[in-house]
Protein backbone atom coordinates (compact mmCIF):
# COMPACT_ATOMS: atom_id res chain seq x y z
CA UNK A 1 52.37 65.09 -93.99
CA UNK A 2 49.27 66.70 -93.88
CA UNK A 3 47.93 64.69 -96.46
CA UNK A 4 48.83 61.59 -95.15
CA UNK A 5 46.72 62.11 -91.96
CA UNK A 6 43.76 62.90 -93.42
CA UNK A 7 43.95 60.04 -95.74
CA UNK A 8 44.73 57.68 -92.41
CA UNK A 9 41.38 59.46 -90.77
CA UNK A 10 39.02 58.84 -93.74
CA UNK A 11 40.28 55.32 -94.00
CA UNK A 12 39.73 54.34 -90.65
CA UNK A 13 35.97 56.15 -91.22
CA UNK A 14 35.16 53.86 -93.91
CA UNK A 15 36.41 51.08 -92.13
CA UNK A 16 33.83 51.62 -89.03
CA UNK A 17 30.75 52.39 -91.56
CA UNK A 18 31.94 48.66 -92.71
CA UNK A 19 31.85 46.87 -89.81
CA UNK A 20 28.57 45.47 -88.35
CA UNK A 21 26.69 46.69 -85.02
CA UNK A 22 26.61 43.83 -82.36
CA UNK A 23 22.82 44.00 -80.76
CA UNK A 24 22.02 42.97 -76.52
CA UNK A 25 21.09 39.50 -76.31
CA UNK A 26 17.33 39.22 -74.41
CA UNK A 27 15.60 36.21 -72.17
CA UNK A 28 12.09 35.89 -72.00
CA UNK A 29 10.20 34.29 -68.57
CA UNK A 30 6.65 33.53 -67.30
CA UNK A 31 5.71 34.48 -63.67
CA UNK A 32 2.99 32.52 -62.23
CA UNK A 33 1.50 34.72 -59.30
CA UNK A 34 -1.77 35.26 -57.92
CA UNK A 35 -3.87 32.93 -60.34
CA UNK A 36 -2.65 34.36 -63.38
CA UNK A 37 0.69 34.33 -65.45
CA UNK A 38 2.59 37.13 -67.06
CA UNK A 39 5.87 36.65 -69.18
CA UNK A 40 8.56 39.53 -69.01
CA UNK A 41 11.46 39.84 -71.71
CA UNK A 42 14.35 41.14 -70.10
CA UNK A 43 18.32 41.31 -71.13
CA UNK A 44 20.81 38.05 -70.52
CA UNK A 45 22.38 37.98 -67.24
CA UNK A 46 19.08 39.52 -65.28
CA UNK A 47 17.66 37.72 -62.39
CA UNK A 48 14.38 36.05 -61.00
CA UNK A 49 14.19 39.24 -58.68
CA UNK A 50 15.05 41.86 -61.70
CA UNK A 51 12.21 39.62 -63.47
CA UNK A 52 9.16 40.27 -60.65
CA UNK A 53 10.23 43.90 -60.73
CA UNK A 54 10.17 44.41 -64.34
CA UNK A 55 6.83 42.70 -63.94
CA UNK A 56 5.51 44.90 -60.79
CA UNK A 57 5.07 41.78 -58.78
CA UNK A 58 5.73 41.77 -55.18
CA UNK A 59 6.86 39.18 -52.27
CA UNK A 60 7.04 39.40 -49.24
CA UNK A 61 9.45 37.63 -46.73
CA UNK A 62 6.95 34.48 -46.16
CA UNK A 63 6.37 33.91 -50.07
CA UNK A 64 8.52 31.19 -51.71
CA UNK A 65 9.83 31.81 -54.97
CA UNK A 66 11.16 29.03 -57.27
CA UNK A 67 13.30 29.56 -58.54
CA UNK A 68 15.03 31.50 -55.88
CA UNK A 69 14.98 35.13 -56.61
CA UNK A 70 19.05 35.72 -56.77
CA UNK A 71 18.91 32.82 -59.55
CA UNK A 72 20.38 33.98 -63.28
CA UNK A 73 17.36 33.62 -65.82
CA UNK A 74 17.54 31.23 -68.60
CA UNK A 75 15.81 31.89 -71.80
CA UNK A 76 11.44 30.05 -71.35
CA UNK A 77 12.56 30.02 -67.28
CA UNK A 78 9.09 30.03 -65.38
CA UNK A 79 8.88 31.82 -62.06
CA UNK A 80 6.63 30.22 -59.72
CA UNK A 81 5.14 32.45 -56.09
CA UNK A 82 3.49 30.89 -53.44
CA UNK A 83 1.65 32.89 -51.62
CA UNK A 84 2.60 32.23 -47.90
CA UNK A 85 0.66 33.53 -44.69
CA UNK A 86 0.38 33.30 -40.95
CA UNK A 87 -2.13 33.30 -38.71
CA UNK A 88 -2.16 32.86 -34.93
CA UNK A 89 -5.52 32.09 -33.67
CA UNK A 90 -5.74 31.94 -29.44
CA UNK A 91 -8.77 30.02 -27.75
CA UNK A 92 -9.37 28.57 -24.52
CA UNK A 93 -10.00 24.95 -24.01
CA UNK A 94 -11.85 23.25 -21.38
CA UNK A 95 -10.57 20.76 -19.26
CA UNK A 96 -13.24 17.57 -18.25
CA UNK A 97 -12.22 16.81 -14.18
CA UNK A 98 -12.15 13.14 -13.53
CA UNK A 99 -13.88 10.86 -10.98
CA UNK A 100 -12.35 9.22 -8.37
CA UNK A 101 -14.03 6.42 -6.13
CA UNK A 102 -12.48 5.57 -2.62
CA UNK A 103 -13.81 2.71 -1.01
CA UNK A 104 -14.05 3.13 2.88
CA UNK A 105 -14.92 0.16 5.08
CA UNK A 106 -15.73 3.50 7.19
CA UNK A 107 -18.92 3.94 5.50
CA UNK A 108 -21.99 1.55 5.59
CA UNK A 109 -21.89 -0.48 2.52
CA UNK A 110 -23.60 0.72 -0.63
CA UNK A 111 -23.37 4.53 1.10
CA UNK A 112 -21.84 7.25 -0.78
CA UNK A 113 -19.97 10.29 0.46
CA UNK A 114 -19.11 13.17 -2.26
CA UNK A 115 -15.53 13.95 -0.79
CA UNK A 116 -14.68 16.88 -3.23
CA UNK A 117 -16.72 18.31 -5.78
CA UNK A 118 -15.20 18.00 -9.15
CA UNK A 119 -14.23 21.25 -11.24
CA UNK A 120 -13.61 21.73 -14.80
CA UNK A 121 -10.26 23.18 -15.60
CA UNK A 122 -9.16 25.73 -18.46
CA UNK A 123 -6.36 25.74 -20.74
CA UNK A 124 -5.03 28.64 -23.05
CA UNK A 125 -3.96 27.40 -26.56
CA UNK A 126 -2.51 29.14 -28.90
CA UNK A 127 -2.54 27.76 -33.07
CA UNK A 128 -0.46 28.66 -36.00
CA UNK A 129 -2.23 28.50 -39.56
CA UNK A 130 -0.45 28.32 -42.48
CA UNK A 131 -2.14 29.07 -45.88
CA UNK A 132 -0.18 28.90 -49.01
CA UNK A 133 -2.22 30.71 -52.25
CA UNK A 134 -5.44 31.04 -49.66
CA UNK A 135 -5.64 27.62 -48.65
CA UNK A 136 -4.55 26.07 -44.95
CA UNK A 137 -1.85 23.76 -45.58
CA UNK A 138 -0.59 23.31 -41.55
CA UNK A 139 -1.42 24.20 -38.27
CA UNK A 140 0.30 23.44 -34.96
CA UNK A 141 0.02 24.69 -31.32
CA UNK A 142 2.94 26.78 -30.49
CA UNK A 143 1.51 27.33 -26.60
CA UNK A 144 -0.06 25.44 -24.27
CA UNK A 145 -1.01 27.31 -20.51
CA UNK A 146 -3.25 25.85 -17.75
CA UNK A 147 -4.76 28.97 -16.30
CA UNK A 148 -6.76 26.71 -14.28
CA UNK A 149 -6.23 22.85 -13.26
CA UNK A 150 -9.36 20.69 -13.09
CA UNK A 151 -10.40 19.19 -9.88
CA UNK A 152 -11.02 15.42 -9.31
CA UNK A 153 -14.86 14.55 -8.51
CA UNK A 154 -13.91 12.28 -5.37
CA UNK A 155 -16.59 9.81 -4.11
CA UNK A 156 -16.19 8.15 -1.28
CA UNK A 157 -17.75 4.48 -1.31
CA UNK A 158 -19.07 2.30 1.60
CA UNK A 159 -17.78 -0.94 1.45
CA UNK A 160 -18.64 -4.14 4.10
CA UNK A 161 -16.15 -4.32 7.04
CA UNK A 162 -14.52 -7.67 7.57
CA UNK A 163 -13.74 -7.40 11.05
CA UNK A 164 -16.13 -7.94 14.28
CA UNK A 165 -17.08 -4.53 15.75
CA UNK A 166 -15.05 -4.30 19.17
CA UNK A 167 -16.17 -2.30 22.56
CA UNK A 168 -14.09 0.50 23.19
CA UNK A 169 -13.76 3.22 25.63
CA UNK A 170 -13.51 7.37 24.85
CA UNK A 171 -13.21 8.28 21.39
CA UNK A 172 -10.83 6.68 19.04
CA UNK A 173 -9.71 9.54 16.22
CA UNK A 174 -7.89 8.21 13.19
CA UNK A 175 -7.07 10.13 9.89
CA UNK A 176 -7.54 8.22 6.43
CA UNK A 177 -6.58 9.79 3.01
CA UNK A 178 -6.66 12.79 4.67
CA UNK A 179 -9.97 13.45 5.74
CA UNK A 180 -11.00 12.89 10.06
CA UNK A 181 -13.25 10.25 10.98
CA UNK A 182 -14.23 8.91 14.82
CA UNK A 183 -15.18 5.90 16.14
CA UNK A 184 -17.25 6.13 19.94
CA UNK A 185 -18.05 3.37 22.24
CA UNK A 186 -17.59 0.13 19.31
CA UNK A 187 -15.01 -0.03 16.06
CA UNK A 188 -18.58 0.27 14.21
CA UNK A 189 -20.13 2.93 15.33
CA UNK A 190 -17.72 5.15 12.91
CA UNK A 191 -18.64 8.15 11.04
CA UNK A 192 -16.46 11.20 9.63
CA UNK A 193 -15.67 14.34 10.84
CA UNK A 194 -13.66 16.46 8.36
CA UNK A 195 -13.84 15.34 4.62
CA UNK A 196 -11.74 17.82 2.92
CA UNK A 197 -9.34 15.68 1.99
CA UNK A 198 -6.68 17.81 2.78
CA UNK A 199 -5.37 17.29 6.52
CA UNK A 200 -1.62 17.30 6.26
CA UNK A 201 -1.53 14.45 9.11
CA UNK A 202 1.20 17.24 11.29
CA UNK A 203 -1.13 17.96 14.14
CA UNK A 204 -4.03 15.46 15.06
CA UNK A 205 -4.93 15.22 18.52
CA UNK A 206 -7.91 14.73 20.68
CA UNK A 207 -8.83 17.34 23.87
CA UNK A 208 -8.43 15.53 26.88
CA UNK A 209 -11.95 15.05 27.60
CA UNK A 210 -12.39 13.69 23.43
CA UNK A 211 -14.69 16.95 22.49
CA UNK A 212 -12.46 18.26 20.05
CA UNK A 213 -10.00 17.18 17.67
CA UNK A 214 -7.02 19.88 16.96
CA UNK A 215 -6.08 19.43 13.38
CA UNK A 216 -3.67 21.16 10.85
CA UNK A 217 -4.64 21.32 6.78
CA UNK A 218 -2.51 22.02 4.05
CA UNK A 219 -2.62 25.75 3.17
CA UNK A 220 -4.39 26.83 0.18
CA UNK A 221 -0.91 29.03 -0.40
CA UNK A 222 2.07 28.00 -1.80
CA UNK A 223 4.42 26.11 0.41
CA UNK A 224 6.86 28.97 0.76
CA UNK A 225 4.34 31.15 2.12
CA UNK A 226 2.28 28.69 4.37
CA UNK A 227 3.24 25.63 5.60
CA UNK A 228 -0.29 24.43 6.69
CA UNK A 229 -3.65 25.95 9.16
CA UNK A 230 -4.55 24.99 12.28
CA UNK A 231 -8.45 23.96 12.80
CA UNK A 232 -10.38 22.87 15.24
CA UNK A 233 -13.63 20.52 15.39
CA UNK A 234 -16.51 19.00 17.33
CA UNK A 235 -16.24 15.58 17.60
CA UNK A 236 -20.06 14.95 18.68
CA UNK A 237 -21.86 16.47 15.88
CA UNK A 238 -21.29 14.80 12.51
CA UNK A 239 -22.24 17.50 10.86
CA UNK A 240 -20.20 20.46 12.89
CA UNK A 241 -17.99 22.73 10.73
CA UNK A 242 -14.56 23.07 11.23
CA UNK A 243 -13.32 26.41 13.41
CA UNK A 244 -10.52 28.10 12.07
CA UNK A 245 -7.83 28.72 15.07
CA UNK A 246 -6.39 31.36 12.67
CA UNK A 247 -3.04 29.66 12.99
CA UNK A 248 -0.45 28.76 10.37
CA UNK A 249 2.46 27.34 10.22
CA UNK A 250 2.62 24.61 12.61
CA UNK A 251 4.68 21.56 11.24
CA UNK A 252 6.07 20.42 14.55
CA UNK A 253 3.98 21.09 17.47
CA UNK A 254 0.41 21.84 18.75
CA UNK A 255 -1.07 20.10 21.42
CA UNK A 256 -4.30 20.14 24.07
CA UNK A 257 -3.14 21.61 27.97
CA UNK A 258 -4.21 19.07 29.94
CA UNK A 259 -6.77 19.62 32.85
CA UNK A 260 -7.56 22.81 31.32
CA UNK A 261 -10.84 23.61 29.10
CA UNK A 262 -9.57 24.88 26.58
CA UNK A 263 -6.04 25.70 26.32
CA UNK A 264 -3.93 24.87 23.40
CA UNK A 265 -0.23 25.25 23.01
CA UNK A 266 1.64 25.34 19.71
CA UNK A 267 4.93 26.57 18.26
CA UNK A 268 5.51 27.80 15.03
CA UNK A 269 7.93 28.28 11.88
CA UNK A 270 8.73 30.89 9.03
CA UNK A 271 8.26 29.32 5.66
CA UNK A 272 10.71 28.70 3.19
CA UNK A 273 11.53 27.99 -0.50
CA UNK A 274 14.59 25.66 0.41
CA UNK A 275 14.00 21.77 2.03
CA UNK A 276 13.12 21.27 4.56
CA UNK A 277 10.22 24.05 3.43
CA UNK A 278 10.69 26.35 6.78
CA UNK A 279 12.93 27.76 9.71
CA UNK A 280 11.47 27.07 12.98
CA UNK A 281 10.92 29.97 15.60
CA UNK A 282 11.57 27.87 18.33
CA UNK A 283 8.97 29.76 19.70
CA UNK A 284 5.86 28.67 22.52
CA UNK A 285 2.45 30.10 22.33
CA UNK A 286 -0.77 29.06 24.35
CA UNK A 287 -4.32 30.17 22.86
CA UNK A 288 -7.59 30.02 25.15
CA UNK A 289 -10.34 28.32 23.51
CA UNK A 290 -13.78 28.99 24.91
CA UNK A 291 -17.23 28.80 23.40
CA UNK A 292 -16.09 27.01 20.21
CA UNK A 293 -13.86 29.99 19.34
CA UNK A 294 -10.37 31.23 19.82
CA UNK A 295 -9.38 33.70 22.52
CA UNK A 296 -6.49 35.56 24.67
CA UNK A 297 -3.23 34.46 23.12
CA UNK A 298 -0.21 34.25 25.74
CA UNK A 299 3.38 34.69 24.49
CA UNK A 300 5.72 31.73 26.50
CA UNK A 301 8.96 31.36 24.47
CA UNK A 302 9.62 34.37 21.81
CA UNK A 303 11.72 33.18 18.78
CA UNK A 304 15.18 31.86 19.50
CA UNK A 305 18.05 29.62 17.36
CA UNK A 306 16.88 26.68 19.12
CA UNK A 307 20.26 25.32 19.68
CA UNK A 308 21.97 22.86 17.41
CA UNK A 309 19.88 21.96 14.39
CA UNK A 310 17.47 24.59 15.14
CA UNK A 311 16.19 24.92 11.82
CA UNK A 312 14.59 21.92 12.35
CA UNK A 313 12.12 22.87 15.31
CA UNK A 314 11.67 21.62 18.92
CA UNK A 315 8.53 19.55 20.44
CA UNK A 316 6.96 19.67 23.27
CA UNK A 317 5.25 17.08 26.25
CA UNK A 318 2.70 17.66 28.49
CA UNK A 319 2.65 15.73 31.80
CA UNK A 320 -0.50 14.06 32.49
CA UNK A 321 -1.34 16.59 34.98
CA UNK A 322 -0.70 19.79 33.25
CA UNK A 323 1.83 20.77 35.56
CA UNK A 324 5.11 20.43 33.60
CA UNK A 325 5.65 20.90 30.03
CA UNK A 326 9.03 19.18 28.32
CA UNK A 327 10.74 20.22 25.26
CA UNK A 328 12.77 17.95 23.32
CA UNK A 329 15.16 19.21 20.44
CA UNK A 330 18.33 17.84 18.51
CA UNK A 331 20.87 18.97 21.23
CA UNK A 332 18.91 18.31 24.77
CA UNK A 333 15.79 17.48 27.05
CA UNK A 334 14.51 19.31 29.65
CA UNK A 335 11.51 20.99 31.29
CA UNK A 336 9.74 24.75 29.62
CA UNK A 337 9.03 27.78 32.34
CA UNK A 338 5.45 27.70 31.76
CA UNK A 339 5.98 31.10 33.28
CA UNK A 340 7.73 32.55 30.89
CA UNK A 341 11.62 32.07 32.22
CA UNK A 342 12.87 30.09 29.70
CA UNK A 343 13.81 26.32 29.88
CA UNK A 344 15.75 24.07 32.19
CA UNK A 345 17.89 21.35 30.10
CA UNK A 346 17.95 18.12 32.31
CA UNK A 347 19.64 16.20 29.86
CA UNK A 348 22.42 17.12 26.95
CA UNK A 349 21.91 15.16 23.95
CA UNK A 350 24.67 14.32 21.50
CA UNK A 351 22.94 15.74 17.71
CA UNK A 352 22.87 13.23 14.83
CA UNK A 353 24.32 14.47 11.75
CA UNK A 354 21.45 12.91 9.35
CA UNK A 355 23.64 14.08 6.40
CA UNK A 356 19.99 14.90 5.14
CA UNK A 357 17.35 17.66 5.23
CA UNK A 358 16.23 17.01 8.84
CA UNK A 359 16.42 16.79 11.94
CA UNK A 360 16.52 14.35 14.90
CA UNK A 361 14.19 14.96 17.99
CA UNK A 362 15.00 12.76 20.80
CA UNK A 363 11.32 11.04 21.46
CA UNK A 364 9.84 11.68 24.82
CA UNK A 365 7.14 10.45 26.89
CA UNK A 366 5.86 11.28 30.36
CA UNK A 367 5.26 8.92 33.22
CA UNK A 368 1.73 8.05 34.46
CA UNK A 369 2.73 9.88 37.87
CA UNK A 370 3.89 13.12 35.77
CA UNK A 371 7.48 12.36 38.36
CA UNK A 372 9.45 10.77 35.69
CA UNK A 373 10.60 11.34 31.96
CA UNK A 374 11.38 8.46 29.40
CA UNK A 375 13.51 9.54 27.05
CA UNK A 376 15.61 8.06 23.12
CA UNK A 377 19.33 9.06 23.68
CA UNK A 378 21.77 9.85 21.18
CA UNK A 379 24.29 6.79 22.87
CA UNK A 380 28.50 6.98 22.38
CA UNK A 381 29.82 4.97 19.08
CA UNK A 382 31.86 1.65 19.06
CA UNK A 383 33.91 2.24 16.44
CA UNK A 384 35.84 5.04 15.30
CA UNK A 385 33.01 7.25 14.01
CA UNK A 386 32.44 10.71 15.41
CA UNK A 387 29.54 11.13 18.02
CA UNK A 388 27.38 12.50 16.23
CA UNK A 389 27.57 9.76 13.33
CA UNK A 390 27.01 6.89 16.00
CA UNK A 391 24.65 4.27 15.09
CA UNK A 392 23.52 3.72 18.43
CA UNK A 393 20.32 4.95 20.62
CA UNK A 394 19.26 4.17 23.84
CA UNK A 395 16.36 4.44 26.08
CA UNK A 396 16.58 6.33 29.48
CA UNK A 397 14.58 7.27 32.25
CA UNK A 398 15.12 10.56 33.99
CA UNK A 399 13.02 10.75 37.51
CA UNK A 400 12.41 14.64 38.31
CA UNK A 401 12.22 14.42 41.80
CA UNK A 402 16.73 13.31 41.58
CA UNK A 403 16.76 15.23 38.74
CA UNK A 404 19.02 12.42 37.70
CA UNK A 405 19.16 9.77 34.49
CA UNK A 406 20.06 6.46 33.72
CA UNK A 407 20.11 3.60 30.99
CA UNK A 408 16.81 2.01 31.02
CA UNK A 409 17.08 -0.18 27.43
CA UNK A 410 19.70 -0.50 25.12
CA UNK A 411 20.05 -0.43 21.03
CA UNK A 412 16.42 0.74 20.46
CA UNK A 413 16.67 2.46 17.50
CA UNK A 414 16.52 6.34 16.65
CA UNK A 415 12.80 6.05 16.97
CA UNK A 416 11.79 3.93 19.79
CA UNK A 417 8.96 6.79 20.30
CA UNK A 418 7.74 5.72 24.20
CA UNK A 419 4.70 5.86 25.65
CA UNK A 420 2.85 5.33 28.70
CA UNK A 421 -0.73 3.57 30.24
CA UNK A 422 -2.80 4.87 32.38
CA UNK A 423 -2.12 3.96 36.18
CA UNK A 424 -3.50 0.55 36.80
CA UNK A 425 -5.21 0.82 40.18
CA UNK A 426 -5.84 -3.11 40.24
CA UNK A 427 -2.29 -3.66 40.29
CA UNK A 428 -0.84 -0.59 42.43
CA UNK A 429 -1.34 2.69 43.09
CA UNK A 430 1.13 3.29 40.65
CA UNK A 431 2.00 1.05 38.61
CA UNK A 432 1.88 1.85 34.49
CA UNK A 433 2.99 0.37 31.61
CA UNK A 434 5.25 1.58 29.06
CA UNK A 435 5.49 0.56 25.45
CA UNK A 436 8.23 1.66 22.87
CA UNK A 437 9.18 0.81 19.07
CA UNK A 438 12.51 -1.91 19.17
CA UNK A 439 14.31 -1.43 15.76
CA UNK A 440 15.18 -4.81 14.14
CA UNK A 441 17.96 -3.55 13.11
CA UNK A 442 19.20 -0.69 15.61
CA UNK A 443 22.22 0.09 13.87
CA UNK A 444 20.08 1.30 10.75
CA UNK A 445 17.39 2.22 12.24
CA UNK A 446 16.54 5.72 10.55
CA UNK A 447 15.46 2.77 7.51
CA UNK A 448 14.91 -0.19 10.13
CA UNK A 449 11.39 -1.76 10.69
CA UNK A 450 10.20 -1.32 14.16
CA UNK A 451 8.88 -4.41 16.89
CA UNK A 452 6.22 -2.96 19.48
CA UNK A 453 7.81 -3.88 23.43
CA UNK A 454 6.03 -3.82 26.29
CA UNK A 455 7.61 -3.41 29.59
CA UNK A 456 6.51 -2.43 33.29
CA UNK A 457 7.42 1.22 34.41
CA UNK A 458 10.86 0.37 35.65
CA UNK A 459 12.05 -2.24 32.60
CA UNK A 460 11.31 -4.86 34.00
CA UNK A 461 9.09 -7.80 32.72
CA UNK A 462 10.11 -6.52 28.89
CA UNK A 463 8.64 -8.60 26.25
CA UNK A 464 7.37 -8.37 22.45
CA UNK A 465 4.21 -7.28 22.12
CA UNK A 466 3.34 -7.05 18.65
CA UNK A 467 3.39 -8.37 15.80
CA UNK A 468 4.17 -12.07 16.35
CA UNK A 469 7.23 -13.16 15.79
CA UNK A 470 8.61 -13.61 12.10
CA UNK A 471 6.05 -11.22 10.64
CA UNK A 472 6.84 -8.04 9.46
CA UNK A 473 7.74 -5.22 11.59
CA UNK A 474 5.82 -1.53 11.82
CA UNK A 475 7.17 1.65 10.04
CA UNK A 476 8.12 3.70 13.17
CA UNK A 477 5.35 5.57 15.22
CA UNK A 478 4.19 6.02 18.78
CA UNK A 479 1.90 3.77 19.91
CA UNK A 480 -1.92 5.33 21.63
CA UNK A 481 -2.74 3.90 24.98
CA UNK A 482 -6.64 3.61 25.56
CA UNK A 483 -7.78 6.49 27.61
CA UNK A 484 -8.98 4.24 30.58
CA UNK A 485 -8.18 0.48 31.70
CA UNK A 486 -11.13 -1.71 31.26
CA UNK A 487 -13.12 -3.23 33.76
CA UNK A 488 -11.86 -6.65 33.30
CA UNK A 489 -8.10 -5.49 34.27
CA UNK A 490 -7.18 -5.27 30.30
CA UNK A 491 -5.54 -2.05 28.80
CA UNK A 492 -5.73 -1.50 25.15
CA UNK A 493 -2.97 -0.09 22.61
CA UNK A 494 -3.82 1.28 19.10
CA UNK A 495 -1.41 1.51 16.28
CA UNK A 496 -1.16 1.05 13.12
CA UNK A 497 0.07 -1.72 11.18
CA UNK A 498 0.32 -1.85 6.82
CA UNK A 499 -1.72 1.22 6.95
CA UNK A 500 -4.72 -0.11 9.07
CA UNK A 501 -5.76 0.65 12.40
CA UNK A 502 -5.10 -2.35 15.01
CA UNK A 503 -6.18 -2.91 18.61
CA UNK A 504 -3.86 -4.86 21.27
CA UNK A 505 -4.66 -6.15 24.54
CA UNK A 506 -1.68 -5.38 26.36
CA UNK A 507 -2.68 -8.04 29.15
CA UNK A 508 -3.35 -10.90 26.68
CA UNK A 509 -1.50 -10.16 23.94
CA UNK A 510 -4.29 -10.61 21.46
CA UNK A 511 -4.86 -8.54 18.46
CA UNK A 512 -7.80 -7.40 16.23
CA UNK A 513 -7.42 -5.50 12.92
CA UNK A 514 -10.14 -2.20 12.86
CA UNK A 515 -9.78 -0.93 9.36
CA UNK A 516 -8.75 -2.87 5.86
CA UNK A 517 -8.36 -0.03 3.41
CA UNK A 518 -4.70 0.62 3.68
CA UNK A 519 -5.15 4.24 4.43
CA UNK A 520 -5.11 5.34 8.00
CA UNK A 521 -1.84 7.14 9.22
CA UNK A 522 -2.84 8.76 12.39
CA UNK A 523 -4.46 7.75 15.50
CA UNK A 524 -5.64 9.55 19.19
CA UNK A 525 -7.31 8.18 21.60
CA UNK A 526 -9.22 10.29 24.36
């Protein structure tokens, strides 16, 4: 048994010592890397990655390898890097301002005004490089900032007026592309006040004797901190500077006192990020202005809700004789405390529901004898819509010494927007006229074209009085009355009509365009 074993144990001896060894297979590769190429030899079944190791080379996470570096190697397989890099260069860039040119028929022709200097701008860019083995193969911007917007160079370019020069009375104030300019005693004798280019159009309004013109500017801020600035300005001296009221905030109201010198009277709102862009106070301020400058403030109305719709604002009338101030907001009419008591409704007004992001303000206009009120009413619906969704608006008059109103003209429009002559002494000691805006098409007329009427004080003798018939109607404003009736018996009206400035004789009826330029879209008259 023994014997047996040991013969099994040598046999199976001699058997292995027969029996060829089986030796590892190898691959050999080439890596091309850094300008130069290096082959490896390395045992089937390694990879690209075992490859650059065996060889010491390194990549990093940029780098493209081909083939890939998980990839099996193949006997003569050549490995190929590409050196990949990024780099991210950050310059600033300056931005060329433009010109603008304005022609004014305000200037004398050939004249030049510079409006507003012009100012480069900056940009921040930011480029990404790509190099592959050292040399730039790509680059693109990958930011783009303004840190500072250029400034248009704005030039302001006299061009021939068209139009015969016309005598006129006071000082006419009208506000193109948002810079001030007057005209005194003739439509051309013109010249500008304020050139900023930046009156907001809210406030513009002559003092009652035509020194100074009360004006608001948009704020340097942004909206949601400052609505706009009140300023004030000499109209005599062409080249006065503007006086900062150190105001703000006055979207709805700011007007002269009359028969004082100087008082002015303003209201004022909070700004806001949301439409309409504030939240009125409601509130009623008057500031002394004396020597050119601002002075004692007096407090009339602290902040309130201002009824219904208050976010929108109130506004506020003057008499002619400085007595009696109105206020007119989206629920009522009625007379201010100048005291400091409060205010009297004399009139409830039904609100519109504008199903927008404003407000309706009944419009409002004193009598020449500061005794009566004419005033746009919210008027009862036909149909079956609610009140305050009616279509229709009337025209009332509300005498203060009855303290009572009545219809005066019906289906005006939203914005008939009255106003009054001066008393015509060469008719009767008090007899005025009153003109209004006449929607053409009253039921729509938040989107309606306007007619300008003409009527005597108590409605009667009402007639068109501009344009002519079948032209096109006016975009909704309140007509300026010249400050004075002429000798010959004639009493001028101002308005303005496709954005230029037009004179009517309210006696005759005729008509004579002032300005061609398309651009005025204020007017006083003082």
């Amino acid at each position: 048994m023994t014997r047996s074993i040991g013969f099994f144990l040598i046999s199976i001896a001699l058997l292995a010592a027969c029996t060829p060894q089986t030796q590892q297979a190898m691959v050999m590769a080439s890596i091309v890397a850094d300008g130069t190429t290096q082959s490896v030899t390395l045992n089937s079944g390694s990879t690209v990655q075992q490859a650059l190791n065996s060889a010491g080379v390194t990549i990093s996470q940029s780098d493209r390898v081909i083939p890939p570096p998980y990839t099996i190697l193949l006997n003569g397989t050549t490995i190929t890097i590409t050196r990949v890099r990024e780099e991210f260069e950050t310059r600033q860039v300056i931005i060329p301002y433009e010109r603008q040119e304005l022609h004014n028929e305000s200037l004398p022709s050939g004249e030049t005004r510079l409006v507003q200097a012009g100012q480069n701008g900056l940009r921040e860019l930011t480029v990404r490089h790509v190099y592959e083995n050292g040399l730039e193969t790509s680059n693109s911007v990958v930011s783009d900032s303004i840190l500072q917007s250029a400034l248009p160079e704005i030039v302001m370019i006299g061009v021939q007026s068209p139009f015969a020069p016309l005598p006129i009375t006071g000082i006419l104030a009208y506000l193109t592309s948002g810079n001030a300019w007057v005209m005194a005693d003739s439509t051309s004798n013109r010249y500008p006040l304020v050139t900023t280019g930046d009156l907001d159009g809210r406030i513009f309004t002559l003092s009652p004797d035509g020194k100074w013109l009360l004006f608001s500017r948009k704020s340097a801020l942004p909206a949601d901190k400052e609505t706009n600035t009140l300023w004030v300005i000499n109209t005599s001296n062409q080249s006065g500077v503007p006086v900062n009221l150190g105001i703000s905030n006055v979207p709805n109201f700011a007007a002269w006192e009359p028969g004082n010198q100087y008082v002015i009277s303003y209201s004022t709102v909070e700004p806001r990020a949301t439409a309409p862009g504030w939240q009125a106070n409601n509130d009623l301020h008057f500031l002394a202005f004396t020597n050119g400058k601002p002075g004692k403030r007096t407090d009339i109305l602290e902040t309130n809700a201002g009824g219904i719709y208050g976010w929108w604002g109130m506004s506020f009338s003057w008499s002619p004789d400085g007595d009696s101030l109105a206020y007119s907001r989206p629920d009522s009419v009625g007379l201010v405390d100048i005291t400091g008591s409060g205010l009297t409704p004399l009139l409830q007004i039904t609100p519109v529901n504008t199903h927008g992001d404003w407000a309706w303000t009944p419009g409002l206009a004193w009598g020449a004898d500061s005794q009566t009120l004419y005033v746009v009413t919210h008027a009862p619906p036909s149909g079956l819509v609610s009140p305050e969704e009616s279509p229709n608006f009337d025209l009332d008059v509300i005498s203060l010494t009855s303290k009572l109103g009545s219809p005066l003209i019906h289906q005006t429009g939203m914005f008939a927007n009255p106003a009054v002559s001066r008393i015509n002494n060469q008719l009767s000691e008090s007899a005025y006229l009153v003109s209004f805006m006449q929607a053409v098409f009253p039921t729509q007329s938040a989107t309606s074209r306007y007619l300008l009427k003409l009527m005597n004080s108590d409605g009667t003798n009402l007639h068109l009085l501009f344009p002519a018939e079948g032209q096109t109607g006016l975009t909704a404003q309140t007509a300026t009355w010249a400050p004075q009736i002429q000798e010959t018996g004639a009493d001028f009206v101002a308005l303005i009509y496709e954005g230029n400035l037009w004179i009517v004789d309210a006696t005759s009826g005729q008509s004579q365009q002032v300005t061609g330029d398309e651009l005025t879209s204020k007017i006083d008259w003082k």
